[in-house]
C-alpha atoms as a PDB file:
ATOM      1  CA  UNK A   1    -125.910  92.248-164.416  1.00  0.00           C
ATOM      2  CA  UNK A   2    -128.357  94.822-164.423  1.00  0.00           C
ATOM      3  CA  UNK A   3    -131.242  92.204-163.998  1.00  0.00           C
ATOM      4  CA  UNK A   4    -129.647  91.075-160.799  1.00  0.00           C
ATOM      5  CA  UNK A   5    -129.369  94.595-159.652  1.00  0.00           C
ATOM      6  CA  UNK A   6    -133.161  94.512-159.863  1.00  0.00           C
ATOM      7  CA  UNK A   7    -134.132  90.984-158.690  1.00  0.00           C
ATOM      8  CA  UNK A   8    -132.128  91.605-155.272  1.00  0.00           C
ATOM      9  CA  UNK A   9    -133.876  94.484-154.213  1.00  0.00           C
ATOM     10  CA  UNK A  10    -137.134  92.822-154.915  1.00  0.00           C
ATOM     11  CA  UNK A  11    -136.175  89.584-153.487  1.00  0.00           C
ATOM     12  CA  UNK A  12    -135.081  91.756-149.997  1.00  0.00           C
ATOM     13  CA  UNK A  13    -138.145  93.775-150.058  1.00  0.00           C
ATOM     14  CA  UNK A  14    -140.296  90.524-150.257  1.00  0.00           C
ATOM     15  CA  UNK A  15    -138.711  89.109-147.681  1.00  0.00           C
ATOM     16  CA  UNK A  16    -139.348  92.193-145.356  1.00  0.00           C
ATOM     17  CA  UNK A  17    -142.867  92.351-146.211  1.00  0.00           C
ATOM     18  CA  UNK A  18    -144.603  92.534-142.817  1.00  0.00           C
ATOM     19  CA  UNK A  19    -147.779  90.029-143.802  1.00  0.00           C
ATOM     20  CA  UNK A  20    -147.769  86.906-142.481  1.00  0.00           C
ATOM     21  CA  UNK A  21    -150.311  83.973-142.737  1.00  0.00           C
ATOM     22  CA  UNK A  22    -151.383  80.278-141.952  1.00  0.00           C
ATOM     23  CA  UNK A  23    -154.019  78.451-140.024  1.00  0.00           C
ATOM     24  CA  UNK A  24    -156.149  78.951-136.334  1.00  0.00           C
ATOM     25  CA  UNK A  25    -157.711  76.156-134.939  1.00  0.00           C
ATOM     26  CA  UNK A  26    -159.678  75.513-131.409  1.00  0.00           C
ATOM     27  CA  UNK A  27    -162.143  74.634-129.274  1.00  0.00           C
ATOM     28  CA  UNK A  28    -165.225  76.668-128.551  1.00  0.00           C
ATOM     29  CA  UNK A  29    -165.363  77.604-124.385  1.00  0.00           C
ATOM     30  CA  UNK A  30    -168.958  78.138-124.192  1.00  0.00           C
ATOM     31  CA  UNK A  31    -172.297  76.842-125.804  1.00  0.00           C
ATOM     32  CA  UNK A  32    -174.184  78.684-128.787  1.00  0.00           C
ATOM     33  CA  UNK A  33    -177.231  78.670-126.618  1.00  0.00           C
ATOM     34  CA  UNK A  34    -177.876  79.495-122.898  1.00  0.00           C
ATOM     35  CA  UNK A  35    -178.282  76.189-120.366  1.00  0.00           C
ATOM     36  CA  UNK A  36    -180.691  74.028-121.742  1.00  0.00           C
ATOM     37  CA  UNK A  37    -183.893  74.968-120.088  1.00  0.00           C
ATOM     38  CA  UNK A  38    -187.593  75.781-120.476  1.00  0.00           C
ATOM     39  CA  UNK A  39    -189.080  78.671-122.381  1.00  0.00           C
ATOM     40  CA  UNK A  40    -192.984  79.999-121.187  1.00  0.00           C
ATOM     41  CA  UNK A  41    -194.805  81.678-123.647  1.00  0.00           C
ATOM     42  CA  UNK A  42    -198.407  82.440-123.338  1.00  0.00           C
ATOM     43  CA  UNK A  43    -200.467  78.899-124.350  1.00  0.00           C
ATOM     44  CA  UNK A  44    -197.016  77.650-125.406  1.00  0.00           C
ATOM     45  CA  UNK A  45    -194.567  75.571-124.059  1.00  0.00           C
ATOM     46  CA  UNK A  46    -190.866  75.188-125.433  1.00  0.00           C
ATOM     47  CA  UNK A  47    -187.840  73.756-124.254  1.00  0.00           C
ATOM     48  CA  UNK A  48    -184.532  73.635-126.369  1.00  0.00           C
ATOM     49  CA  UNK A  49    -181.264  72.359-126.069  1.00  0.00           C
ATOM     50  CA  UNK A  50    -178.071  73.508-127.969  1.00  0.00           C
ATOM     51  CA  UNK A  51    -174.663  71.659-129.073  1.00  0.00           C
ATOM     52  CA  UNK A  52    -171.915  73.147-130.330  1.00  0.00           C
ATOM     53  CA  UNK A  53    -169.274  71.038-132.212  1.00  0.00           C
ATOM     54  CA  UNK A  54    -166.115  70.833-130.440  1.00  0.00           C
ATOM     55  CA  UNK A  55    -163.998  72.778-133.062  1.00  0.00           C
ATOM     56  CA  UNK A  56    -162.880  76.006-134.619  1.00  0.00           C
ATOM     57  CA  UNK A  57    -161.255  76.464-137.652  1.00  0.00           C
ATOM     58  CA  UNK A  58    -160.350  78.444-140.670  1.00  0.00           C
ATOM     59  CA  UNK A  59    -157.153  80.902-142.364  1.00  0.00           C
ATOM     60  CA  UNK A  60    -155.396  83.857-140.566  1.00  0.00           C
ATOM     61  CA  UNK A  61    -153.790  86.298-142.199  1.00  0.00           C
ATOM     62  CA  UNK A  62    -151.663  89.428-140.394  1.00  0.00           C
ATOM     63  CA  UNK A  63    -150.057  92.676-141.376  1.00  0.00           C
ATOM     64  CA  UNK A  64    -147.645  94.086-139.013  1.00  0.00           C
ATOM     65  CA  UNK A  65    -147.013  97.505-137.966  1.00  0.00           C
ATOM     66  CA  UNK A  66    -144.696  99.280-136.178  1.00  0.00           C
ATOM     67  CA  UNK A  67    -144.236  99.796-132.533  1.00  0.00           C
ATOM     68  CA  UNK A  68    -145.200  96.334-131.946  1.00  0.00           C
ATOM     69  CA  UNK A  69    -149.141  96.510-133.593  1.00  0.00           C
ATOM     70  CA  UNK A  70    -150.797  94.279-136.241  1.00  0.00           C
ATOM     71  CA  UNK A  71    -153.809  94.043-137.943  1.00  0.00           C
ATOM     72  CA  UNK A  72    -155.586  90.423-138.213  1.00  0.00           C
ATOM     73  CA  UNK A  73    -158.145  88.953-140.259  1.00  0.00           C
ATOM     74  CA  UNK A  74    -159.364  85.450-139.781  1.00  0.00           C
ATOM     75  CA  UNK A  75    -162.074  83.365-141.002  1.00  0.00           C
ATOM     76  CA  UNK A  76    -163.293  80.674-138.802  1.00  0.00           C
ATOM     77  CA  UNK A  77    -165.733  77.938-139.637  1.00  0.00           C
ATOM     78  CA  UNK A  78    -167.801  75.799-136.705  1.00  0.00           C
ATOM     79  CA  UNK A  79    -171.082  73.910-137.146  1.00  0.00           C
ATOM     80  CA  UNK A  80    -173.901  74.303-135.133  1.00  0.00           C
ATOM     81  CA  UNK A  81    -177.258  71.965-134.075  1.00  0.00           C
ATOM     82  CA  UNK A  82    -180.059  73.097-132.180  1.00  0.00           C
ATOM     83  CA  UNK A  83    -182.871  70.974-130.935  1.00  0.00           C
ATOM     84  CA  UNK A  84    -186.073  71.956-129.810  1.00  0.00           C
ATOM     85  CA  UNK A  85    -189.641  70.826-128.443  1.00  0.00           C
ATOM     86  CA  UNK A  86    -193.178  72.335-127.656  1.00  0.00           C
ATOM     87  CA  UNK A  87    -196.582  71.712-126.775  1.00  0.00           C
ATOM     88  CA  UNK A  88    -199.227  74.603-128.915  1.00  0.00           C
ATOM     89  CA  UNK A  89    -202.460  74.102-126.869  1.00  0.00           C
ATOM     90  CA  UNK A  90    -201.942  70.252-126.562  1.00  0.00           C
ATOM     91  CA  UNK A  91    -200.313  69.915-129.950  1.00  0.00           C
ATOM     92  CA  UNK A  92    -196.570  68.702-129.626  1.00  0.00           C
ATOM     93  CA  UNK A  93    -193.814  69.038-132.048  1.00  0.00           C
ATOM     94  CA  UNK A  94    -190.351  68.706-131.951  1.00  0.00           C
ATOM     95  CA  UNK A  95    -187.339  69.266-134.568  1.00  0.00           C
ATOM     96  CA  UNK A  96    -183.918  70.068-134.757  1.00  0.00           C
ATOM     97  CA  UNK A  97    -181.832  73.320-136.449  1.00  0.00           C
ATOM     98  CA  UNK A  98    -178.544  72.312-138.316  1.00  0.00           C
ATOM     99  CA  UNK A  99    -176.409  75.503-138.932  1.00  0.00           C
ATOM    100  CA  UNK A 100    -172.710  76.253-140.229  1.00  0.00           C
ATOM    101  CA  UNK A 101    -170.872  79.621-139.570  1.00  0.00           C
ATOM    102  CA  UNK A 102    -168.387  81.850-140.651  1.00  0.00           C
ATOM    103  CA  UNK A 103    -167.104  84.108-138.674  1.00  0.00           C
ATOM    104  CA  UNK A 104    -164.863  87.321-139.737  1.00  0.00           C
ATOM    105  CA  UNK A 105    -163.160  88.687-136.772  1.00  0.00           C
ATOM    106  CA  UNK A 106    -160.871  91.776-137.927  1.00  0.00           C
ATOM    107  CA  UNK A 107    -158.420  92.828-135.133  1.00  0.00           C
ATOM    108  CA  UNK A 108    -155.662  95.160-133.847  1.00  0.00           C
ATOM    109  CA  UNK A 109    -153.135  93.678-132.215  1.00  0.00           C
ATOM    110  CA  UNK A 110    -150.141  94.869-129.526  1.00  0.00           C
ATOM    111  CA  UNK A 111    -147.161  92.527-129.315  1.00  0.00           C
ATOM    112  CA  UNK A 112    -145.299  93.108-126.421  1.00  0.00           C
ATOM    113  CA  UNK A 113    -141.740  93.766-126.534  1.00  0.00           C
ATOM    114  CA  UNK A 114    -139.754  90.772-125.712  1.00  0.00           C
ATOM    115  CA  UNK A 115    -137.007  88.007-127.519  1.00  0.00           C
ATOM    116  CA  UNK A 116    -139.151  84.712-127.616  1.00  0.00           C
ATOM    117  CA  UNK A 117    -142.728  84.564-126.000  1.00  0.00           C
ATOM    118  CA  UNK A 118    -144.245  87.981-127.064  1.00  0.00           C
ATOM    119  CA  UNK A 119    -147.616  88.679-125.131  1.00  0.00           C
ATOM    120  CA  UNK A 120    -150.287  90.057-126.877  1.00  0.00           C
ATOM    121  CA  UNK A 121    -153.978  92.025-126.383  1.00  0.00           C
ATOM    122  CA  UNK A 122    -156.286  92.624-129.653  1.00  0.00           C
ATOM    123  CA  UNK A 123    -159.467  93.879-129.965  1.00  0.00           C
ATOM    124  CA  UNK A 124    -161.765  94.588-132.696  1.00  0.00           C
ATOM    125  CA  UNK A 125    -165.056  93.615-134.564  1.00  0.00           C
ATOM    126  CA  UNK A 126    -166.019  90.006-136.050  1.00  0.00           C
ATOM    127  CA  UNK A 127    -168.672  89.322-138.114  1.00  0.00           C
ATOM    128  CA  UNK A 128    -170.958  86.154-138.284  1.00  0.00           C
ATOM    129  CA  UNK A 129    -172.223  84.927-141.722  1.00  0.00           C
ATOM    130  CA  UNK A 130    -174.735  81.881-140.160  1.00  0.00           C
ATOM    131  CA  UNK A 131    -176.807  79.015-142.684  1.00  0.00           C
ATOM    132  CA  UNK A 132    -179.205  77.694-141.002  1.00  0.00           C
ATOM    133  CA  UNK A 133    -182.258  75.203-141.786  1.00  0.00           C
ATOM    134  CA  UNK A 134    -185.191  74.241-139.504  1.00  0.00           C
ATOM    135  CA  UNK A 135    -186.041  70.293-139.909  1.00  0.00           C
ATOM    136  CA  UNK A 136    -189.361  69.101-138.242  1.00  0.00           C
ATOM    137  CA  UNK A 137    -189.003  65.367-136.619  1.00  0.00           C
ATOM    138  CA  UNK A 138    -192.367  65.156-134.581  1.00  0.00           C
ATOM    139  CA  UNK A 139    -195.102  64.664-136.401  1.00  0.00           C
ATOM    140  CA  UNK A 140    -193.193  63.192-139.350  1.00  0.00           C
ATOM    141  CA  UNK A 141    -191.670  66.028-141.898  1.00  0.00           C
ATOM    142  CA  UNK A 142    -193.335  66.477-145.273  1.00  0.00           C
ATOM    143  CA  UNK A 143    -191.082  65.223-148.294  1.00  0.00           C
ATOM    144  CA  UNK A 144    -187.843  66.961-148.112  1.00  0.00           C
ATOM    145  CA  UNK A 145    -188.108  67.715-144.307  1.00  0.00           C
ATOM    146  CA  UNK A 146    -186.433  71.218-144.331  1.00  0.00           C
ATOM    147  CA  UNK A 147    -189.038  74.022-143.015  1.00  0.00           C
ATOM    148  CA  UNK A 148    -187.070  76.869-143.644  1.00  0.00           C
ATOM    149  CA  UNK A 149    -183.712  77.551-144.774  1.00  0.00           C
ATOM    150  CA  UNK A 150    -181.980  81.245-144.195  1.00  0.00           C
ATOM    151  CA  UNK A 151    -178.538  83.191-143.742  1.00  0.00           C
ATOM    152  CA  UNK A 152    -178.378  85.655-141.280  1.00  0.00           C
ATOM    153  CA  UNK A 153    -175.165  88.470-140.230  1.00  0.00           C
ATOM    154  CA  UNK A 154    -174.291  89.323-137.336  1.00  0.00           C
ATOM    155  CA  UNK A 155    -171.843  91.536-135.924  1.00  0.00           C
ATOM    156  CA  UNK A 156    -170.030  91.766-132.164  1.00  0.00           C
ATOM    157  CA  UNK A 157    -167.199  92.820-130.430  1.00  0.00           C
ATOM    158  CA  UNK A 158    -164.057  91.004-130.184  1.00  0.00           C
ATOM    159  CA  UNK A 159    -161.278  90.907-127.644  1.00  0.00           C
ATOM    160  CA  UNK A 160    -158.456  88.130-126.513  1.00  0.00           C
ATOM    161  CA  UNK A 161    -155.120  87.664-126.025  1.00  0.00           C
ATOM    162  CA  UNK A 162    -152.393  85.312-125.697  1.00  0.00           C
ATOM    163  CA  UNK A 163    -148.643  84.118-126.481  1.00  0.00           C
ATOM    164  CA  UNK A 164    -146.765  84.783-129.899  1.00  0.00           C
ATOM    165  CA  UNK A 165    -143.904  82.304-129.996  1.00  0.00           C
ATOM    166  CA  UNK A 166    -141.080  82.554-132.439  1.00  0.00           C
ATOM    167  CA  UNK A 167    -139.679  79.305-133.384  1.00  0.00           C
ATOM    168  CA  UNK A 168    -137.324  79.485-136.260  1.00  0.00           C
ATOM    169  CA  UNK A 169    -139.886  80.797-139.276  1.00  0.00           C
ATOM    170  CA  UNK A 170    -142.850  79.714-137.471  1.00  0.00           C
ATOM    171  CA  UNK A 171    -145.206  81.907-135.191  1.00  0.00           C
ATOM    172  CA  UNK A 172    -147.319  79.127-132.772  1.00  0.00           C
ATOM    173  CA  UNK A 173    -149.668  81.545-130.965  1.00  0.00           C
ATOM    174  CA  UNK A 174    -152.381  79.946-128.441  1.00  0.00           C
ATOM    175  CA  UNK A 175    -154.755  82.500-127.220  1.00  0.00           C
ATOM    176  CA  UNK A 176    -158.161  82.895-125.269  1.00  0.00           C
ATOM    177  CA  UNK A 177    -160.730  85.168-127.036  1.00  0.00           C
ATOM    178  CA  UNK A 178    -164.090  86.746-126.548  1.00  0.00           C
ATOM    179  CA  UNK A 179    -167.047  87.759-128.451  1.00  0.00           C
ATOM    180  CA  UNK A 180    -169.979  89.241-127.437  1.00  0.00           C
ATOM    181  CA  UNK A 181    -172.478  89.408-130.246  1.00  0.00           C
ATOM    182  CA  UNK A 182    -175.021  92.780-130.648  1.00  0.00           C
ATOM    183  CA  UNK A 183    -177.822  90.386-131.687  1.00  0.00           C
ATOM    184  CA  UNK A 184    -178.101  86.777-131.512  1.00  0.00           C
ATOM    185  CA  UNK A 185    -181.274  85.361-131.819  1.00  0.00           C
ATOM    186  CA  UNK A 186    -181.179  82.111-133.032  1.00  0.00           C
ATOM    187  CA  UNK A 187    -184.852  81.776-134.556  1.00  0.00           C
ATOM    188  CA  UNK A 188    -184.591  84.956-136.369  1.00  0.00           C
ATOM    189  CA  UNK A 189    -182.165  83.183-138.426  1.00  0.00           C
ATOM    190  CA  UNK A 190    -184.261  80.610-139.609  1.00  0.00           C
ATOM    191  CA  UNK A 191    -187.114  82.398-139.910  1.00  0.00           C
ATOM    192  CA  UNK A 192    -189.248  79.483-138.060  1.00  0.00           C
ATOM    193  CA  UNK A 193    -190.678  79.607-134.695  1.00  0.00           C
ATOM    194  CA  UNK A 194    -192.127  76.219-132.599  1.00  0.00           C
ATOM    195  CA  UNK A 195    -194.088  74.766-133.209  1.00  0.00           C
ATOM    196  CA  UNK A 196    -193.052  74.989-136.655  1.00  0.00           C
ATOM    197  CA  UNK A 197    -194.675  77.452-138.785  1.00  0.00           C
ATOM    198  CA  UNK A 198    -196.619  78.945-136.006  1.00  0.00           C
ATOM    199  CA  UNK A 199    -195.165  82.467-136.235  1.00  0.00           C
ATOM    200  CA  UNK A 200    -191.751  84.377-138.314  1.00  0.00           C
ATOM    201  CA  UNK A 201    -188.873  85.991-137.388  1.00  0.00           C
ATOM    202  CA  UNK A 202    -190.627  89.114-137.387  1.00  0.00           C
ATOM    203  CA  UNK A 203    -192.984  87.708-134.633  1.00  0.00           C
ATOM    204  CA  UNK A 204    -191.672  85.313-133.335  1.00  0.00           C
ATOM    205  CA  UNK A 205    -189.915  85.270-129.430  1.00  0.00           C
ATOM    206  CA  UNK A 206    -187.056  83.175-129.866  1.00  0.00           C
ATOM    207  CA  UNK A 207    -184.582  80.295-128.510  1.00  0.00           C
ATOM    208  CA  UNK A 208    -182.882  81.444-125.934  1.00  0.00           C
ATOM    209  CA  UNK A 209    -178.849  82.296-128.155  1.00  0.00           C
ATOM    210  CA  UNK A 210    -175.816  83.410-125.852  1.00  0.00           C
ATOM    211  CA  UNK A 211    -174.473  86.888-126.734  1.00  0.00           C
ATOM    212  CA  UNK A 212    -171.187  85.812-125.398  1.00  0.00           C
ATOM    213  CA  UNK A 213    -168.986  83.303-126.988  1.00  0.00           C
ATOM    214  CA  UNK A 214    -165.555  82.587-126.062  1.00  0.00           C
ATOM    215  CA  UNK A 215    -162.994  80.046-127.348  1.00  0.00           C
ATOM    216  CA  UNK A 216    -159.381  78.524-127.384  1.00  0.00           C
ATOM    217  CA  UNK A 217    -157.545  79.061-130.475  1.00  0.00           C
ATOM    218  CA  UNK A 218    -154.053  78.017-131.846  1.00  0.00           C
ATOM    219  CA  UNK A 219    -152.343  80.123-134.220  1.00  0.00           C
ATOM    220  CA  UNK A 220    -149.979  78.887-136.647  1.00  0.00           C
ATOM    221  CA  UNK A 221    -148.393  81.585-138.899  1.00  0.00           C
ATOM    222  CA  UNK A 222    -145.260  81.966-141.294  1.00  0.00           C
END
């Protein structure tokens, strides 16, 4: 008897523990880079062209609060390539920059105050853990291929908001959301400027990298 006087409790403060978690996914809105284009340095010429793979991924979890706020921490994955091109004083190489990142958004949210469909705002600051590697294609790569290989952080302010549905014990929450990165520049993460291994990150003047990111995600939380 007396262990069932303590196992109820427990079992009723579990279940009003106010953390919930599960899965985001999406699609990314805008590019990792700017509109493909043409960079003009002095003697150099570069052009570049970024892709960003059409999904966004990666575990949510949420504490609520009361009067209707939350705190959220997600980590979303999304890979990365970036190709690139230039002509050194009548010298021409050409490559392209696979590159995977995680990204640590950490958010307060406002719920508003309605039965079903609860809009929401949430703002905060992400993080950006990026792996990169610079592989040379033109004139043929040595023996392993990989000029430089380097992980980078970045950090940026986050905003978005969107929908919290309650259906039975699920939370389905699609959402728009915004990032706009402090520093972004692409080449300082790999370390390697083009043509390849003509200059560092230290000196080097960059692929043109979007500080603004935005994206289409789809919460699913218990």
């Amino acid at each position: 008897m007396r262990s069932l006087l303590l196992v109820f409790p427990t079992a009723i403060l579990a279940a009003a523990q106010p953390l919930s978690f599960g899965v985001k996914a999406g699609v990314p809105l805008t590019d990792i880079g700017n509109t493909p284009g043409v960079i003009n340095f002095p003697g150099i010429y570069n052009s570049s062209f970024s892709s960003t793979n059409p999904y966004v991924i990666g575990p949510t979890i949420e504490v609520r609060l009361p009067l209707g706020l939350a705190v959220e921490l997600d980590a979303l994955y999304r890979h990365l390539d970036y190709s690139f091109s230039s002509n050194y004083k009548g010298s021409f190489s050409a490559g392209k920059t696979p590159a995977s990142a995680w990204e640590f958004p950490l958010m307060l949210k406002y719920r508003f105050h309605t039965k079903i469909a609860r809009p929401f705002l949430a703002a905060g600051i992400s993080w950006e853990f990026l792996s990169a590697g610079v592989e040379q294609t033109i004139p043929p790569p040595p023996p392993g291929g990989i000029e430089s290989t380097q992980q980078s952080f970045y950090t940026g302010f986050v905003a978005g908001g969107g929908i919290d549905l309650h259906l039975l014990f699920l939370h389905f929450s699609p959402e728009i959301r915004y990032t706009r990165w402090g520093s972004h520049d692409f080449l300082e993460s790999t370390g390697v400027c083009p043509p390849v291994g003509t200059c560092t990150s230290s000196s080097g003047p960059g692929l043109p990298v979007s500080q603004n990111q935005a994206e289409f995600l789809l919460g699913i939380t218990f």
